[in-house]
N, C-alpha and C. Protein backbone atom coordinates (compact mmCIF):
# COMPACT_ATOMS: atom_id res chain seq x y z
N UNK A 1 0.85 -1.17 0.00
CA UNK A 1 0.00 0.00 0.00
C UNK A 1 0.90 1.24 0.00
N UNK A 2 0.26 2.25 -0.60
CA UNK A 2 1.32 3.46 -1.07
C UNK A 2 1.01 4.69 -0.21
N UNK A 3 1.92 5.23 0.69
CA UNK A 3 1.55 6.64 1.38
C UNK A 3 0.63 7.31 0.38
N UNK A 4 0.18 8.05 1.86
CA UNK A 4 -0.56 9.33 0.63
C UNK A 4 0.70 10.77 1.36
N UNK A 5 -0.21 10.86 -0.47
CA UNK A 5 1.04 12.45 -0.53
C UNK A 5 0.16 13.85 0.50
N UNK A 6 0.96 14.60 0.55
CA UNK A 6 0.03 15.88 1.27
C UNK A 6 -1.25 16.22 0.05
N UNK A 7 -1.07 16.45 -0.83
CA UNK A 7 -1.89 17.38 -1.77
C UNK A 7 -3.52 15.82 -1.64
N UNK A 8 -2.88 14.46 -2.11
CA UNK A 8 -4.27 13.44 -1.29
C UNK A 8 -4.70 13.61 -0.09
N UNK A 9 -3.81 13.52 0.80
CA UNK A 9 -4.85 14.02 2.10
C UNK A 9 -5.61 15.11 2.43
N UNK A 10 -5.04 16.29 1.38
CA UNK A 10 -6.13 17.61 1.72
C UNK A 10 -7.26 17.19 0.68
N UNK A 11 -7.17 16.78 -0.37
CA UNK A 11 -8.38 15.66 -1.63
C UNK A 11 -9.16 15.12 -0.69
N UNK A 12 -8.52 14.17 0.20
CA UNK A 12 -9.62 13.67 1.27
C UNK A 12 -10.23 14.14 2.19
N UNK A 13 -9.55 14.82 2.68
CA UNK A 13 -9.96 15.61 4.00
C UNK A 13 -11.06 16.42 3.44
N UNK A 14 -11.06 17.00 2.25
CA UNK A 14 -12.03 17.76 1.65
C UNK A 14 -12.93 17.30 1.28
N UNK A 15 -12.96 15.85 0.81
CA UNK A 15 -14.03 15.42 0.36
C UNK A 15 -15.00 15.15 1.44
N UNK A 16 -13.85 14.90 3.13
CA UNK A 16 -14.77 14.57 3.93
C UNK A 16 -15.66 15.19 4.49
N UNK A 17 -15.11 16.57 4.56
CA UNK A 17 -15.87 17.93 5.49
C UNK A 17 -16.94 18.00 4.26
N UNK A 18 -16.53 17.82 2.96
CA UNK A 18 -17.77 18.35 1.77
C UNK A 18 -19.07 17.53 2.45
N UNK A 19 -18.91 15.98 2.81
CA UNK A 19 -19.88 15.05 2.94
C UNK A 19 -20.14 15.61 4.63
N UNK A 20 -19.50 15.75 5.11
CA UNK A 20 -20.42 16.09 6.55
C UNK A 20 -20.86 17.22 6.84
N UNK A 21 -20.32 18.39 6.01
CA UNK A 21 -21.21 19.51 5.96
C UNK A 21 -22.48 19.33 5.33
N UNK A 22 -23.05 18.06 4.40
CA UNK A 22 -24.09 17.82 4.01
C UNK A 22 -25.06 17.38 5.38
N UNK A 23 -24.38 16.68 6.24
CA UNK A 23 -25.13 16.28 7.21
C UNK A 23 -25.39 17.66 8.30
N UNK A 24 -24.42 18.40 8.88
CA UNK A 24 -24.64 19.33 9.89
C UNK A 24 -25.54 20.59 9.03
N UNK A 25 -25.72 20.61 7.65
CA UNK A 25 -26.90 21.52 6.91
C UNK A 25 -27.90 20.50 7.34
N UNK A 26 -28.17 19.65 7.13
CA UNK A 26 -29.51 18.56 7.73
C UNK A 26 -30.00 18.75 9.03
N UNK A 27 -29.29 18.90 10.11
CA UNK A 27 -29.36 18.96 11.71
C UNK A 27 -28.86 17.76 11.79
N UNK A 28 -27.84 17.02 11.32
CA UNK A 28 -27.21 15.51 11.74
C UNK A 28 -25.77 15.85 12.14
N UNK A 29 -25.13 15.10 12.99
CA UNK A 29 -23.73 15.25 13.44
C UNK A 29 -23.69 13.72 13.05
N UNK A 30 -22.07 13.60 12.66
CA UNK A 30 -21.25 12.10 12.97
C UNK A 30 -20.54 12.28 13.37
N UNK A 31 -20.72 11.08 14.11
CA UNK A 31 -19.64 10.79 15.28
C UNK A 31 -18.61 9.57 15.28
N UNK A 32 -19.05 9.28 13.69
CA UNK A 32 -18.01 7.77 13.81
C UNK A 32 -16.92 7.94 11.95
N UNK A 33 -16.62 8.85 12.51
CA UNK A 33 -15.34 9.58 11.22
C UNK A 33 -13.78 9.02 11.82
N UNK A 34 -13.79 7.97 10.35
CA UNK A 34 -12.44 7.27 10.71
C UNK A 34 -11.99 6.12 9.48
N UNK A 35 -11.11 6.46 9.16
CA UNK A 35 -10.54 5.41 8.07
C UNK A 35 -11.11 4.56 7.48
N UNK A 36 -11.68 3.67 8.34
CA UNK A 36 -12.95 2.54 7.58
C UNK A 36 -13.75 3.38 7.00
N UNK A 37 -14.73 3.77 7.47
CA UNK A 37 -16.11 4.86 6.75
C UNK A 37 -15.70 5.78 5.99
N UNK A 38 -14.27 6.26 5.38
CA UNK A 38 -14.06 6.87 4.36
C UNK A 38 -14.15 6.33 2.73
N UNK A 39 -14.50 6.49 1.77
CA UNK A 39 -14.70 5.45 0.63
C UNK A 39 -14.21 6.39 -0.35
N UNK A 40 -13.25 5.75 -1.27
CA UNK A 40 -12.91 6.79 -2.45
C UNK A 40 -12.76 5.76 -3.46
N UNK A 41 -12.68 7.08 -4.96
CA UNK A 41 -12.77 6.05 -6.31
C UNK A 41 -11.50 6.40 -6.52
N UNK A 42 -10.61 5.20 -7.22
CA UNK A 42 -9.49 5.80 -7.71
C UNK A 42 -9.51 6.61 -8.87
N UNK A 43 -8.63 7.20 -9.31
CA UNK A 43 -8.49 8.38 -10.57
C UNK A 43 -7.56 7.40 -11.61
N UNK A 44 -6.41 8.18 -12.33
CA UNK A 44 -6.14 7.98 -13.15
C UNK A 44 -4.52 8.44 -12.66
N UNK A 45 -3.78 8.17 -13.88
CA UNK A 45 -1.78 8.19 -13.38
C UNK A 45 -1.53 9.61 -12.66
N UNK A 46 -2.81 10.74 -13.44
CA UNK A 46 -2.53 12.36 -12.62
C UNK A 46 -2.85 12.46 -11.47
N UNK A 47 -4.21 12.02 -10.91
CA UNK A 47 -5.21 12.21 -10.17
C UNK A 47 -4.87 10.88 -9.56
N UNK A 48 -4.51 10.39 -7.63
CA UNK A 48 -4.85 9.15 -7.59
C UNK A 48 -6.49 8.79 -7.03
N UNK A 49 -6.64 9.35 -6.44
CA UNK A 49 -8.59 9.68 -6.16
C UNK A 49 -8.70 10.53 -7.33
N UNK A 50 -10.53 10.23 -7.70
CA UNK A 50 -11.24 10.96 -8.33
C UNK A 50 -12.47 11.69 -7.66
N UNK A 51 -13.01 10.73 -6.21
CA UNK A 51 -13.98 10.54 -5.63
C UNK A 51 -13.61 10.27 -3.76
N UNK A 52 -14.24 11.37 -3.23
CA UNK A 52 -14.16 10.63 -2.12
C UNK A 52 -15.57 10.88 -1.39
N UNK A 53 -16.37 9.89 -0.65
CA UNK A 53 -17.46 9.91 -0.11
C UNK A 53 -16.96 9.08 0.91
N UNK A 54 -18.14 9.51 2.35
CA UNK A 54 -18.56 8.89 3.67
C UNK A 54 -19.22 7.42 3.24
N UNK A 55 -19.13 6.44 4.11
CA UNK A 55 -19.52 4.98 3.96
C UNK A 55 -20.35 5.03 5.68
N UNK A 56 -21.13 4.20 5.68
CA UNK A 56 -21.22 3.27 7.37
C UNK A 56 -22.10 5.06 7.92
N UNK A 57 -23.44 5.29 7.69
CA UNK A 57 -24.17 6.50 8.37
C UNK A 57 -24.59 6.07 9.79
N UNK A 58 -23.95 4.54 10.41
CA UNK A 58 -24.62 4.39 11.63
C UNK A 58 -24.65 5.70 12.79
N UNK A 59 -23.24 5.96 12.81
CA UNK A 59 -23.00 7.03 13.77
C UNK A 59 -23.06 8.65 13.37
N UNK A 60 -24.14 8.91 12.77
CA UNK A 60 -25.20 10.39 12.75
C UNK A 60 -26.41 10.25 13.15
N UNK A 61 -26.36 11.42 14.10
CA UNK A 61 -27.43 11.97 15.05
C UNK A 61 -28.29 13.17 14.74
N UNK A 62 -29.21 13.26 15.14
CA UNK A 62 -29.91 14.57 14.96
C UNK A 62 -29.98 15.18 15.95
N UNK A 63 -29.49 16.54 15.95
CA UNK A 63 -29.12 17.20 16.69
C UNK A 63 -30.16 18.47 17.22
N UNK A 64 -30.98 18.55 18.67
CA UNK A 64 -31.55 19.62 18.97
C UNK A 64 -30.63 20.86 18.88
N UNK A 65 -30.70 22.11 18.61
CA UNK A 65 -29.97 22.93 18.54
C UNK A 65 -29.78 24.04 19.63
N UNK A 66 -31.01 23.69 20.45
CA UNK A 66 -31.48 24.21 21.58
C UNK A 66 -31.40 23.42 22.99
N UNK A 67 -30.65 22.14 22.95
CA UNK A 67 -30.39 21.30 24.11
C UNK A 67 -29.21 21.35 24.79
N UNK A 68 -29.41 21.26 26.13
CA UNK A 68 -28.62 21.35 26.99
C UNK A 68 -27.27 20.40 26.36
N UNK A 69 -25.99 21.28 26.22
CA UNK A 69 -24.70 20.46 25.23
C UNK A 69 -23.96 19.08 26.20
N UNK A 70 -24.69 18.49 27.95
CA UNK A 70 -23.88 18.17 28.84
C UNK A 70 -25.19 16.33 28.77
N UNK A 71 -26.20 17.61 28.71
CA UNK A 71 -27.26 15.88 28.53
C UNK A 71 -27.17 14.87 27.48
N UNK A 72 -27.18 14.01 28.28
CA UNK A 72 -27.12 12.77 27.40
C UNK A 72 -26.75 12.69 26.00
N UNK A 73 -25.99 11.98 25.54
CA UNK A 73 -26.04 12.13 23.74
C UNK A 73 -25.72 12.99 22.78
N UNK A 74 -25.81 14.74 23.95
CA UNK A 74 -25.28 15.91 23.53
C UNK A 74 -24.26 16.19 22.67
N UNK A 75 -23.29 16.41 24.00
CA UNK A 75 -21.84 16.72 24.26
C UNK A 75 -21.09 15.69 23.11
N UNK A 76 -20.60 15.75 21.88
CA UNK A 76 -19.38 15.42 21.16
C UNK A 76 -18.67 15.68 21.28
N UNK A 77 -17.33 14.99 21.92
CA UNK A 77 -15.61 15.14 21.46
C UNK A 77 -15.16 14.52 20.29
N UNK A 78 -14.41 14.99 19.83
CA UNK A 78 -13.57 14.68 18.70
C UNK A 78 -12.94 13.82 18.65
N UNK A 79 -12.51 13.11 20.11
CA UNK A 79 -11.75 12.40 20.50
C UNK A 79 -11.97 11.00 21.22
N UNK A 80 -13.57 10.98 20.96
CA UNK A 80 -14.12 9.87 21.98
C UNK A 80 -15.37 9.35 21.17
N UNK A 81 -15.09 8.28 20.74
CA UNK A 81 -16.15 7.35 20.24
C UNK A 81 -16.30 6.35 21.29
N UNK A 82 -17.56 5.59 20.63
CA UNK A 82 -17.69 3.92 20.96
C UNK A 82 -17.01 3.68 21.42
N UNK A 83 -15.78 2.58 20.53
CA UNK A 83 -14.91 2.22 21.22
C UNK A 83 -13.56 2.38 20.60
N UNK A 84 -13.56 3.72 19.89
CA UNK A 84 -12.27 4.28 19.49
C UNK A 84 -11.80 5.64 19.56
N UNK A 85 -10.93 6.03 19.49
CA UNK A 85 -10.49 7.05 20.29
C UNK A 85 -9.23 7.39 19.40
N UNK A 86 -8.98 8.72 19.41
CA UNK A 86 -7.53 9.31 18.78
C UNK A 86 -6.60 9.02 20.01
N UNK A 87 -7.42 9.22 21.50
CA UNK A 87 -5.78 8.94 21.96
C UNK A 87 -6.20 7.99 23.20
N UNK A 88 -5.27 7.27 22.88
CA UNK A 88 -5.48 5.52 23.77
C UNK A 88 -4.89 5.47 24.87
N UNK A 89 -5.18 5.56 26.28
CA UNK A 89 -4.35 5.31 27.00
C UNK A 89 -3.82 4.27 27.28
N UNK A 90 -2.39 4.24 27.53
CA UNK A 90 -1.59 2.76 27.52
C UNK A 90 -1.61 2.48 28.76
N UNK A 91 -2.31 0.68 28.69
CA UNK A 91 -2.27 -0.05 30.00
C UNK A 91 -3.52 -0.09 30.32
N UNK A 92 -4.73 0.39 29.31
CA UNK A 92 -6.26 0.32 29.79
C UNK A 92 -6.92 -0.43 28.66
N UNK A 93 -7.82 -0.98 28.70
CA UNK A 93 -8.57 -1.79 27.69
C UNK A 93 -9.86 -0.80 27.46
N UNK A 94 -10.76 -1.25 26.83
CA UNK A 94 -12.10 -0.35 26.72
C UNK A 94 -13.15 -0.43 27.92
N UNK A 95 -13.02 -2.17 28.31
CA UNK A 95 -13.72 -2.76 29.22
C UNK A 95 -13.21 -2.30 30.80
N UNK A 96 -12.06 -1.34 30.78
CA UNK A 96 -11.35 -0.84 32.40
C UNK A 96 -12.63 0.32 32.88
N UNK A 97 -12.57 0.11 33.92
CA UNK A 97 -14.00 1.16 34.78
C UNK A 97 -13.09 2.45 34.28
N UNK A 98 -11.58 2.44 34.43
CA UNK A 98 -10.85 3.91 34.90
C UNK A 98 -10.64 4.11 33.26
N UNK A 99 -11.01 3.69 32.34
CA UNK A 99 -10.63 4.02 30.72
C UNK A 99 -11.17 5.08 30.33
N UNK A 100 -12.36 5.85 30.80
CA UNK A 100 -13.06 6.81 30.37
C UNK A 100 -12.07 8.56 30.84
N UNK A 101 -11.95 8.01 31.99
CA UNK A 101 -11.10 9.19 32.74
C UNK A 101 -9.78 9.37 32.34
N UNK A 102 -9.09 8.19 31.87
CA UNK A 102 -7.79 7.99 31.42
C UNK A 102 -7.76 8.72 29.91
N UNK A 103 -8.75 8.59 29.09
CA UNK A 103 -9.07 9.01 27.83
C UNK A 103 -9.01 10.54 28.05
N UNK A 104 -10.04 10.67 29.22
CA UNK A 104 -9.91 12.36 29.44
C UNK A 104 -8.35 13.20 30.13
N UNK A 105 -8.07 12.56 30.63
CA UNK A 105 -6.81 12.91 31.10
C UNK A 105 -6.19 12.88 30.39
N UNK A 106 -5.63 12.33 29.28
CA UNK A 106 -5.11 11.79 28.04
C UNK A 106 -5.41 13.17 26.69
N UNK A 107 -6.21 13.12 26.70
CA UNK A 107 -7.08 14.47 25.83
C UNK A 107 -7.05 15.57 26.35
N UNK A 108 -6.84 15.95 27.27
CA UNK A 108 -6.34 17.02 28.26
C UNK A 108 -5.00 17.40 28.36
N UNK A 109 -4.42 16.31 28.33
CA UNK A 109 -2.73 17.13 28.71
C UNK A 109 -2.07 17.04 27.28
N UNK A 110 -2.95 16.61 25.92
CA UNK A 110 -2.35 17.01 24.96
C UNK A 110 -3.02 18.46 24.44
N UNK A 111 -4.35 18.40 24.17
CA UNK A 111 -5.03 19.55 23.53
C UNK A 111 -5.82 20.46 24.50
N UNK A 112 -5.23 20.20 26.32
CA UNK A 112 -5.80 20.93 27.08
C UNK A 112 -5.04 22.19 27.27
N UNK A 113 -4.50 23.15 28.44
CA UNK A 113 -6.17 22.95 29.44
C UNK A 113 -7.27 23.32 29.01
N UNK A 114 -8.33 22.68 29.63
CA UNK A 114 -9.57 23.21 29.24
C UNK A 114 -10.34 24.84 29.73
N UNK A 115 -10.55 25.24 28.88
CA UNK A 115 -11.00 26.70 28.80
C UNK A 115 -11.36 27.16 29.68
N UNK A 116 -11.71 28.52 29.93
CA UNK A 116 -12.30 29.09 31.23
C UNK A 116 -13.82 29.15 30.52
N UNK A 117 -14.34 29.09 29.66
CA UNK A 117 -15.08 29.03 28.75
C UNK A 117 -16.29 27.98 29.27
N UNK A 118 -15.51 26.89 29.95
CA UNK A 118 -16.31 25.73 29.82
C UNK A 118 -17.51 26.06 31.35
N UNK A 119 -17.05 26.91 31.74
CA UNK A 119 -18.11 26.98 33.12
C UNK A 119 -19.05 27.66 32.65
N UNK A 120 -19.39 28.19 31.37
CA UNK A 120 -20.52 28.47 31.15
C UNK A 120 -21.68 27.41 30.66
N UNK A 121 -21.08 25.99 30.39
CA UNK A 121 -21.55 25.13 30.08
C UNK A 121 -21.59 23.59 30.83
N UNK A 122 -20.50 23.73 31.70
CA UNK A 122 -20.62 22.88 32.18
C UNK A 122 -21.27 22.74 34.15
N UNK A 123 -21.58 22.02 34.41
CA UNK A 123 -22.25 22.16 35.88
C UNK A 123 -21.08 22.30 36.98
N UNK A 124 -21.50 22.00 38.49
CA UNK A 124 -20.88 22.34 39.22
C UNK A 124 -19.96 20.67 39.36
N UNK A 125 -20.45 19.59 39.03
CA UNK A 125 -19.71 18.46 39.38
C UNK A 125 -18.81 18.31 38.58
N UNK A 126 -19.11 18.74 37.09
CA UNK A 126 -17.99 18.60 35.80
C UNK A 126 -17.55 19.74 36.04
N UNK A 127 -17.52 20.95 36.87
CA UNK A 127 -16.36 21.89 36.77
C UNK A 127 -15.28 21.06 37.58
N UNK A 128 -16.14 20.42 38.46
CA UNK A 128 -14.89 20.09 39.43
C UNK A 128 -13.86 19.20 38.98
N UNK A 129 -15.05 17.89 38.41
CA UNK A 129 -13.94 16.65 37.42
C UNK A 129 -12.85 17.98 36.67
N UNK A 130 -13.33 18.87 35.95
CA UNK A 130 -12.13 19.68 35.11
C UNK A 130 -11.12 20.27 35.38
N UNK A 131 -11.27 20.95 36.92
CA UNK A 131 -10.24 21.14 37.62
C UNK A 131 -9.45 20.23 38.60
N UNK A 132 -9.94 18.70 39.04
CA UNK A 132 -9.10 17.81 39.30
C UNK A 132 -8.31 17.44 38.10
N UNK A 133 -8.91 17.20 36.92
CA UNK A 133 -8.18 17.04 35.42
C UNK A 133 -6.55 17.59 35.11
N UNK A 134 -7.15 19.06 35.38
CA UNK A 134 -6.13 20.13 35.05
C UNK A 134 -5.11 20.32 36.13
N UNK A 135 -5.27 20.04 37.05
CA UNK A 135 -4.68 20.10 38.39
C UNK A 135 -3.51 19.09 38.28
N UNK A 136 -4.30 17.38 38.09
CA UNK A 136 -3.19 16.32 38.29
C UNK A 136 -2.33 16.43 36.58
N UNK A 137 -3.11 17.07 35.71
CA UNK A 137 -2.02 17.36 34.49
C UNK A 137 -0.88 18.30 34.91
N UNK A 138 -0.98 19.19 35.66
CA UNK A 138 0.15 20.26 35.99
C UNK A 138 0.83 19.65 37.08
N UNK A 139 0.26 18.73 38.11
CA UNK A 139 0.84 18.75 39.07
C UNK A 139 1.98 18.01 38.56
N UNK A 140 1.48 16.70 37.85
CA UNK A 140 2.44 15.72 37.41
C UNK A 140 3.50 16.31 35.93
N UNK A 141 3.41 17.20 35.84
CA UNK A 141 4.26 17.14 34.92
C UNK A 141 3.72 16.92 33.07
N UNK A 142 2.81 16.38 32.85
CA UNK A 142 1.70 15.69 31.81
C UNK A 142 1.24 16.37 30.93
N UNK A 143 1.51 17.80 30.96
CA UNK A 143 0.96 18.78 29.86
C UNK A 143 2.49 18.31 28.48
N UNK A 144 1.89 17.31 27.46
CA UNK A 144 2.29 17.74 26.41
C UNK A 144 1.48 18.33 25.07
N UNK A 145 1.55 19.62 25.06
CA UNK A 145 0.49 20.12 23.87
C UNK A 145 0.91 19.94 22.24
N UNK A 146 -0.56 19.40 21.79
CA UNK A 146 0.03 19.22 20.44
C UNK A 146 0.40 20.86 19.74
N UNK A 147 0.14 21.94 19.91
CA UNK A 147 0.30 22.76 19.50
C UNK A 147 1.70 23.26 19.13
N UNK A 148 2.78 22.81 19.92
CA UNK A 148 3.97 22.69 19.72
C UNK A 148 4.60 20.99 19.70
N UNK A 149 3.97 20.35 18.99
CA UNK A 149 4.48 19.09 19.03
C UNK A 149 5.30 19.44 17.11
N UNK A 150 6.49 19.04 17.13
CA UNK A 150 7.52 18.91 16.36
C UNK A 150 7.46 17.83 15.44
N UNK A 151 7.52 17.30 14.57
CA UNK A 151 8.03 15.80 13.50
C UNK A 151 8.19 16.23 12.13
N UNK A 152 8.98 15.58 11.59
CA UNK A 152 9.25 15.82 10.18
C UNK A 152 7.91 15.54 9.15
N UNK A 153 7.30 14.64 9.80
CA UNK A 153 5.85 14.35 9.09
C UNK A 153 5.01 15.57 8.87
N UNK A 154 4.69 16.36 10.17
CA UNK A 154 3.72 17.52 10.12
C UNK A 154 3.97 18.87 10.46
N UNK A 155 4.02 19.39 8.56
CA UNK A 155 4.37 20.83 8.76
C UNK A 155 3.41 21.88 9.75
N UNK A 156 4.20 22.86 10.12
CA UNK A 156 3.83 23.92 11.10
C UNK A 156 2.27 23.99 10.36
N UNK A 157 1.89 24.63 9.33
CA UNK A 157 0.95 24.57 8.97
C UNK A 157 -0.39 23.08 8.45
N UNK A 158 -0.01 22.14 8.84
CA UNK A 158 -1.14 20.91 9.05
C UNK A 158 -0.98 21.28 10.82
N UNK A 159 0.02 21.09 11.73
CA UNK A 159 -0.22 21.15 13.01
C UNK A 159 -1.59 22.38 13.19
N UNK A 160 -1.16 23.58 12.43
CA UNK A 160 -2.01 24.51 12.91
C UNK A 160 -3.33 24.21 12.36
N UNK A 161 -3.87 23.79 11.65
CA UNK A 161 -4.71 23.72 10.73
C UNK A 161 -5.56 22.20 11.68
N UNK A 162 -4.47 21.33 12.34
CA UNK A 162 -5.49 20.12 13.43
C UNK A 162 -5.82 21.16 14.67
N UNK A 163 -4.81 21.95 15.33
CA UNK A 163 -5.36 22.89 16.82
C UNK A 163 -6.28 23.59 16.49
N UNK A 164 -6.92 23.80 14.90
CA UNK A 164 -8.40 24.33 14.89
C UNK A 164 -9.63 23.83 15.34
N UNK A 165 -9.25 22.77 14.53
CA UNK A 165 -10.27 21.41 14.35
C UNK A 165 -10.48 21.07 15.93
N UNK A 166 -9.68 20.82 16.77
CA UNK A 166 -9.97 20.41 17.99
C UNK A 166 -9.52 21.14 19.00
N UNK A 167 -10.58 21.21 19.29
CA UNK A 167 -10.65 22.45 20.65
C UNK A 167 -11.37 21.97 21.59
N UNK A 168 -10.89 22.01 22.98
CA UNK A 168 -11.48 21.87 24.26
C UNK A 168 -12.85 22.14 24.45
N UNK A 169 -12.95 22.96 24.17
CA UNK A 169 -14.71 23.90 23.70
C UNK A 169 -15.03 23.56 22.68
N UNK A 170 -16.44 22.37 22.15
CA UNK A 170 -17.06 22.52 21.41
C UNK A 170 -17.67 23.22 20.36
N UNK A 171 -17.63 24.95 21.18
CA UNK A 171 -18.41 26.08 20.52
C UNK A 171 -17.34 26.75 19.94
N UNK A 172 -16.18 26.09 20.46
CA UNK A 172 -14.97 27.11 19.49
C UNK A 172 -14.62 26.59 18.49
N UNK A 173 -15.15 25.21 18.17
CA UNK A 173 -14.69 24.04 17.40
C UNK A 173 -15.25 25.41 16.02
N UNK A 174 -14.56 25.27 14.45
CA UNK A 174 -15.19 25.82 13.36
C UNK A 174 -16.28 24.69 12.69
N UNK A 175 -17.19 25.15 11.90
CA UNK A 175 -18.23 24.32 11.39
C UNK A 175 -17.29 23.66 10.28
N UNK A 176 -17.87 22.56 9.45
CA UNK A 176 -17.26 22.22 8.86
C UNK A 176 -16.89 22.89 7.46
N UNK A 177 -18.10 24.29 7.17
CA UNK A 177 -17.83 25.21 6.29
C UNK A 177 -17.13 26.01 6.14
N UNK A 178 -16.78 26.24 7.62
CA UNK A 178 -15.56 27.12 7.72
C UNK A 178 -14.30 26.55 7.61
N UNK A 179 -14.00 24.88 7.87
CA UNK A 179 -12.92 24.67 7.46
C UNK A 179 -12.64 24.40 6.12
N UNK A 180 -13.58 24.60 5.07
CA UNK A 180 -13.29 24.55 3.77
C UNK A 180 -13.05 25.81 3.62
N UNK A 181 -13.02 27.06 4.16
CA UNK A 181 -12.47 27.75 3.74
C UNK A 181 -11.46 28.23 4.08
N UNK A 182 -10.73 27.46 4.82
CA UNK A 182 -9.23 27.31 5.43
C UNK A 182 -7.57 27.87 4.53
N UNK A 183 -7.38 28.48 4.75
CA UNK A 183 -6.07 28.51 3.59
C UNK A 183 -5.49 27.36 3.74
N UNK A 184 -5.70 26.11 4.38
CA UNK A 184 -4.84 24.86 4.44
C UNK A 184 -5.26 24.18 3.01
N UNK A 185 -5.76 24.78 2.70
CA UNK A 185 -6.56 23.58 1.09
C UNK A 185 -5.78 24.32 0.21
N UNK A 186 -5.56 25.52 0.36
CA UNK A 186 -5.31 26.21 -0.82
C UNK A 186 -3.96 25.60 -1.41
């Protein structure tokens, strides 16, 4: 199987926000965006996609626009599905009681701290989980932010262009229209 080049992954990435901005114009969110459920046609020796579309609609929701963002079913992270996750904590299974918190702690000391922002949304028990969060991330040492994370793989500009996409705050997150109009495509 053959890397993809930068100029395919922004082809894809575009094709993907094209297909889920179809859904968040609907009132639908997905929540299960990930390698499998991406589907593309190949192109030709210029072009290696011609086509890229969403597969697998299990995980879109319809979304009240007016509901509390903390109740049930609400609240989307970027970072927390079913039973997959961008960032895994090592030494926990899915089935560990402490995997959920580990995930958050985990998601925190890379793309945290979490906002001052969030007490307008969140209650008095999840302020507190947020500031035990933020607390044992500083105390221990544990804040590594992707915002300055370094590799030869990802130029300054893809790094900046993911610290959009995921934000601690939901409401700061951009729609998916706005990230098509990103200078990262250009």
């Amino acid at each position: 199987m053959r890397r993809l080049e930068r100029p395919e992954i922004k082809f894809v990435a575009r094709g993907v926000l094209e297909a889920m901005s179809v859904f968040h114009e609907a009132g639908y969110v997905r929540t299960d965006v990930k390698p499998d459920n991406i589907l593309v046609n190949y192109g030709d020796e210029t072009n290696r996609f011609s086509e890229v579309d969403r597969g697998d609609c299990a995980g879109a929701y319809r979304v009240d626009p007016n509901a509390d963002p903390f109740e049930e079913g609400h609240l989307i992270s970027l970072i927390w599905g079913q039973d997959w996750h961008i960032v895994i904590p090592k030494g926990y299974s899915v089935d560990d009681p402490d995997y959920p918190t580990q995930v958050l702690l985990k998601q925190a000391s890379i793309f945290g701290p979490f906002p001052r922002s969030y007490i307008d949304i969140a209650d008095e028990e999840r302020q507190g989980i947020i500031a035990v969060v933020d607390d044992y991330i500083n105390e221990n040492g544990l804040q590594k932010p992707f915002s300055m994370a370094e590799d030869p793989e990802l130029s300054v500009e893809d790094r900046n262009f993911i610290c959009k996409i995921i934000r601690m705050d939901p409401r700061d997150r951009p729609t998916t229209r706005e990230l098509l109009q990103d200078p990262w495509f250009k």
